[in-house]
Protein backbone atom coordinates (compact mmCIF):
# COMPACT_ATOMS: atom_id res chain seq x y z
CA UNK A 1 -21.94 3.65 14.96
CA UNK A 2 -25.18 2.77 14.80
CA UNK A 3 -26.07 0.28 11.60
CA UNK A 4 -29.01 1.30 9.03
CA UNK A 5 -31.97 -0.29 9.43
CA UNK A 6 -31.97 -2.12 5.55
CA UNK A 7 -28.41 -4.02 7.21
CA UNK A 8 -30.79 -5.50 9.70
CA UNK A 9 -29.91 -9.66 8.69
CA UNK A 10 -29.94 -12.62 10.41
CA UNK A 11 -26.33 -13.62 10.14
CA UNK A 12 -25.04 -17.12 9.60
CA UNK A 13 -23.82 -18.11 13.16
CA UNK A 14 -20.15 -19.28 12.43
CA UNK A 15 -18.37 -15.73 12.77
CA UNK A 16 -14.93 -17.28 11.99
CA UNK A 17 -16.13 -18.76 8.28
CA UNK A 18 -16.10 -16.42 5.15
CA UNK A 19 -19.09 -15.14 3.89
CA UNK A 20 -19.92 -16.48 -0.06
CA UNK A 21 -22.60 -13.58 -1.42
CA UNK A 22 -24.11 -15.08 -4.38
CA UNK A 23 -26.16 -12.88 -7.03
CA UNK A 24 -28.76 -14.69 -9.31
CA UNK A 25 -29.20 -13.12 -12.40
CA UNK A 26 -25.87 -14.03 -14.85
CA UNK A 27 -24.27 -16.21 -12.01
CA UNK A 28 -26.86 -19.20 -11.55
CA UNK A 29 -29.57 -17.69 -13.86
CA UNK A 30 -27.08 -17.14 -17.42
CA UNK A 31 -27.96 -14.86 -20.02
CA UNK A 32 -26.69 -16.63 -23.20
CA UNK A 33 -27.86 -20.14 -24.66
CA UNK A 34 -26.11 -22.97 -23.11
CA UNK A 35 -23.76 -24.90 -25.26
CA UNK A 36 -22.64 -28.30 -24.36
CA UNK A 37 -19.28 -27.90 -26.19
CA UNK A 38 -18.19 -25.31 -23.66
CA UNK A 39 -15.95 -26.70 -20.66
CA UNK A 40 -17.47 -26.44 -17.11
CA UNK A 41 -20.90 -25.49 -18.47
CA UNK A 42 -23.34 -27.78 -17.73
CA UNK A 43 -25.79 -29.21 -20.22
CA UNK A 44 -28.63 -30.30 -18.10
CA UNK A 45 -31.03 -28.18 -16.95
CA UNK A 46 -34.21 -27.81 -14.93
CA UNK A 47 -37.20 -28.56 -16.43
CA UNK A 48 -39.27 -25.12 -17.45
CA UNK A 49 -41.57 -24.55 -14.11
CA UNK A 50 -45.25 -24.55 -15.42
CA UNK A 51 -47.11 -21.02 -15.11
CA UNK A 52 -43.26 -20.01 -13.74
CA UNK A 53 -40.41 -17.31 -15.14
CA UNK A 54 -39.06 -19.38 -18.17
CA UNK A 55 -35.62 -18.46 -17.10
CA UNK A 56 -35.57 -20.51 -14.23
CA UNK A 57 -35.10 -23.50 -16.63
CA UNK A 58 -31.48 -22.14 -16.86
CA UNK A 59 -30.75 -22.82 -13.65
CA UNK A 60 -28.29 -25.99 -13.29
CA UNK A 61 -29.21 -27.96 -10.30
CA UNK A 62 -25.71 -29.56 -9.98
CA UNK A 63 -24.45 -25.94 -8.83
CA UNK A 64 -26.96 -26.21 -5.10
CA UNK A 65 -24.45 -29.46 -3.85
CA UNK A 66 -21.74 -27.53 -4.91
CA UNK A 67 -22.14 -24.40 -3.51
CA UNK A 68 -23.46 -26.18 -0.36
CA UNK A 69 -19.83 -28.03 -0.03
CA UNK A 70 -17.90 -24.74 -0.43
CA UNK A 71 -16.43 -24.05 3.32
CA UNK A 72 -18.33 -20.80 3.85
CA UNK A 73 -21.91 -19.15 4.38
CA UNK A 74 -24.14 -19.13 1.25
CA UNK A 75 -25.76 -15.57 1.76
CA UNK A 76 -28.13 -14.05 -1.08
CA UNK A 77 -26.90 -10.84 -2.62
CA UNK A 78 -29.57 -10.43 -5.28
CA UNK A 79 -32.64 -8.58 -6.25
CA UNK A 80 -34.17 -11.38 -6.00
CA UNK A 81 -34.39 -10.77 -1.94
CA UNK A 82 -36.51 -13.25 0.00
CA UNK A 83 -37.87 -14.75 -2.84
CA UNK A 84 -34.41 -16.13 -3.51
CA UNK A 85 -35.27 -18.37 -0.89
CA UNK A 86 -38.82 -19.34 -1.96
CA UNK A 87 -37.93 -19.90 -5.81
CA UNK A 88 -33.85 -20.44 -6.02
CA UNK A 89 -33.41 -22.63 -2.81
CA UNK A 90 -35.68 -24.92 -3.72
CA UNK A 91 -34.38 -25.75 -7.64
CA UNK A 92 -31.10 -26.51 -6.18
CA UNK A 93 -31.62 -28.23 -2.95
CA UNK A 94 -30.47 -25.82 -1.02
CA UNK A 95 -31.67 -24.88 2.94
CA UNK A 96 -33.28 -20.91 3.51
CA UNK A 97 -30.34 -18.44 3.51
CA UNK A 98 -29.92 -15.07 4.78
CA UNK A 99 -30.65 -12.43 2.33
CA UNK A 100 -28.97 -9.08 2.10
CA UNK A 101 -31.71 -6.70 2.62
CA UNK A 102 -31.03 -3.74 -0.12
CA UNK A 103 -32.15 0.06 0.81
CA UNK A 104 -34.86 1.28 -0.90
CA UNK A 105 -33.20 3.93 -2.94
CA UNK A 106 -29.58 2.63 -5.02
CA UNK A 107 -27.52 5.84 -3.98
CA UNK A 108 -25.27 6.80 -6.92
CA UNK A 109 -21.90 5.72 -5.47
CA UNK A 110 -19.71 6.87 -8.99
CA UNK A 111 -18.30 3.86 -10.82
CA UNK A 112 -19.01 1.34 -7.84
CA UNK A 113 -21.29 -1.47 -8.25
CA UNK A 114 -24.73 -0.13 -5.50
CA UNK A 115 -23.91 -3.13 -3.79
CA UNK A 116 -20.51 -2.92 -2.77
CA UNK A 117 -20.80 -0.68 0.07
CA UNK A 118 -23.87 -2.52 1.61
CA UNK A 119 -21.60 -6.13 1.10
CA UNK A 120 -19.23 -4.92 2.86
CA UNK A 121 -21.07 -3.19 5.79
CA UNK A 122 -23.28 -6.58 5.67
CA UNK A 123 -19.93 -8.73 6.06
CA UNK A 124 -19.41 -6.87 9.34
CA UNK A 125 -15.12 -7.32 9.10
CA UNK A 126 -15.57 -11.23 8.14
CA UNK A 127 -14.04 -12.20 5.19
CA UNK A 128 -16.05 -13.24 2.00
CA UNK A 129 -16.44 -13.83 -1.76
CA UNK A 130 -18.86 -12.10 -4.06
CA UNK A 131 -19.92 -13.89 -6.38
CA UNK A 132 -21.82 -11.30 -9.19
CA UNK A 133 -21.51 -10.72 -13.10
CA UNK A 134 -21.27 -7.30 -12.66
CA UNK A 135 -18.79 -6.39 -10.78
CA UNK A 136 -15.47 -3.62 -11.77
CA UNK A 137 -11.84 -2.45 -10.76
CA UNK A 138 -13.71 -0.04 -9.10
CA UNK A 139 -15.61 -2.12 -6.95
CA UNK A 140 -11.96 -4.50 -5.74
CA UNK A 141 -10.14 -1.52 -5.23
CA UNK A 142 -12.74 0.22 -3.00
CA UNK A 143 -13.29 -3.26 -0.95
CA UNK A 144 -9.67 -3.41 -0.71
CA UNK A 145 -9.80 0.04 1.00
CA UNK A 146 -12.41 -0.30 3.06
CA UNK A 147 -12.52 -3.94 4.14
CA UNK A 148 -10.04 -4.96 6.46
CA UNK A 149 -10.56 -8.85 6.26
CA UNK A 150 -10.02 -11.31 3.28
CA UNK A 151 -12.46 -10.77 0.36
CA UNK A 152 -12.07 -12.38 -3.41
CA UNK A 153 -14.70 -10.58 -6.12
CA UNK A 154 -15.27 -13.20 -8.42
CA UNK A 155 -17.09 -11.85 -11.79
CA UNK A 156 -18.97 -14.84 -13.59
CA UNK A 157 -19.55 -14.48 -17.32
CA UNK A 158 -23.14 -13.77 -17.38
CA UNK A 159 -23.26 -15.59 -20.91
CA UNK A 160 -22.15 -18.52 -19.06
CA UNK A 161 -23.09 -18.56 -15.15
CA UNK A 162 -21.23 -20.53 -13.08
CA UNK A 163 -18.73 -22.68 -14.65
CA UNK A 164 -16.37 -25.61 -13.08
CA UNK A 165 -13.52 -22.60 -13.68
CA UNK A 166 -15.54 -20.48 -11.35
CA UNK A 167 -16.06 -22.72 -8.23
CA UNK A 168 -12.83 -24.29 -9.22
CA UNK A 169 -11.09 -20.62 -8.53
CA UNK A 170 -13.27 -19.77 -5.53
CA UNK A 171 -12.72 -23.15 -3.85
CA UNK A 172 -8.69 -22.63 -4.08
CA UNK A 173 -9.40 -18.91 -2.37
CA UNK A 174 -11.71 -20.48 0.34
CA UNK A 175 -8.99 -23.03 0.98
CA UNK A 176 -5.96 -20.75 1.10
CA UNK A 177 -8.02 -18.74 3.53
CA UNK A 178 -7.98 -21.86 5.81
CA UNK A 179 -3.94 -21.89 5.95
């Protein structure tokens, strides 16, 4: 079967390591104020960029080393596309990733997340994690169906982004994958 042309990616090159997509918005960018009394949320945080989205200042730089030591491929699921690579990758250290390239129109696909599908067509049978503050029941139970490999959906509290719970919990699934 021929692929659609938005799947077009240039994939990682280690076919036998899982996959980690990572969205931006609520996972490294969060949506509520920080609070320093709140375990596994970080209290430093970049300096605001000048002339730049203020919300980048949210961004916790700590999270770049440790999504970069996490046995997998980092590969950008966000709206945020290519300029993921130019803005993101650069606040937390991190090398150019591949980006999932989205279609131009988000198909109504009934209570699943729009991305789901194209994750899963994007994985191409490898395993992964999804890493995303929005995603359902809906969304595991149709990757479960339709995904033959491993895959963990791990919703982050867009209030909070990534915590030391959250890379805690997907560091435990990337290691059981390696039994």
């Amino acid at each position: 079967m021929k692929q659609p042309a938005w799947l077009s990616r240039s994939m990682p090159d280690s076919p036998d390591r899982p996959l980690l997509f990572l969205d931006v918005d609520g996972p490294l960018i969060p949506f509520g104020v920080p609070d320093p009394h709140l375990d596994g949320v970080a209290t430093s945080r970049m300096p605001v960029p000048e002339g730049g989205n203020p919300l980048l200042a949210r961004i916790d730089p700590q999270h770049g080393p440790r999504l970069a030591a996490l046995p997998c491929d980092l590969v950008w699921a966000t709206t945020w596309m290519a300029d993921a690579n130019n803005v993101i990758c650069p606040l937390l250290g991190l090398p150019e990733l591949p980006v999932v390239d989205w279609p131009d129109s988000e198909d109504d696909q009934g209570p699943l997340r729009w991305k789901t599908r194209g994750l899963v067509e994007w994985a191409a049978g490898r395993s992964f994690v999804w890493v995303d503050d929005e995603i359902t029941q809906a969304d595991r139970a149709w990757v479960s169906a339709h995904h033959d490999a491993q895959a963990h959906l791990h919703r982050v509290d867009p209030r909070r982004g990534l915590t030391g719970s959250d890379f805690a919990a997907i560091a435990d699934w990337l290691a059981r994958l390696q039994r």
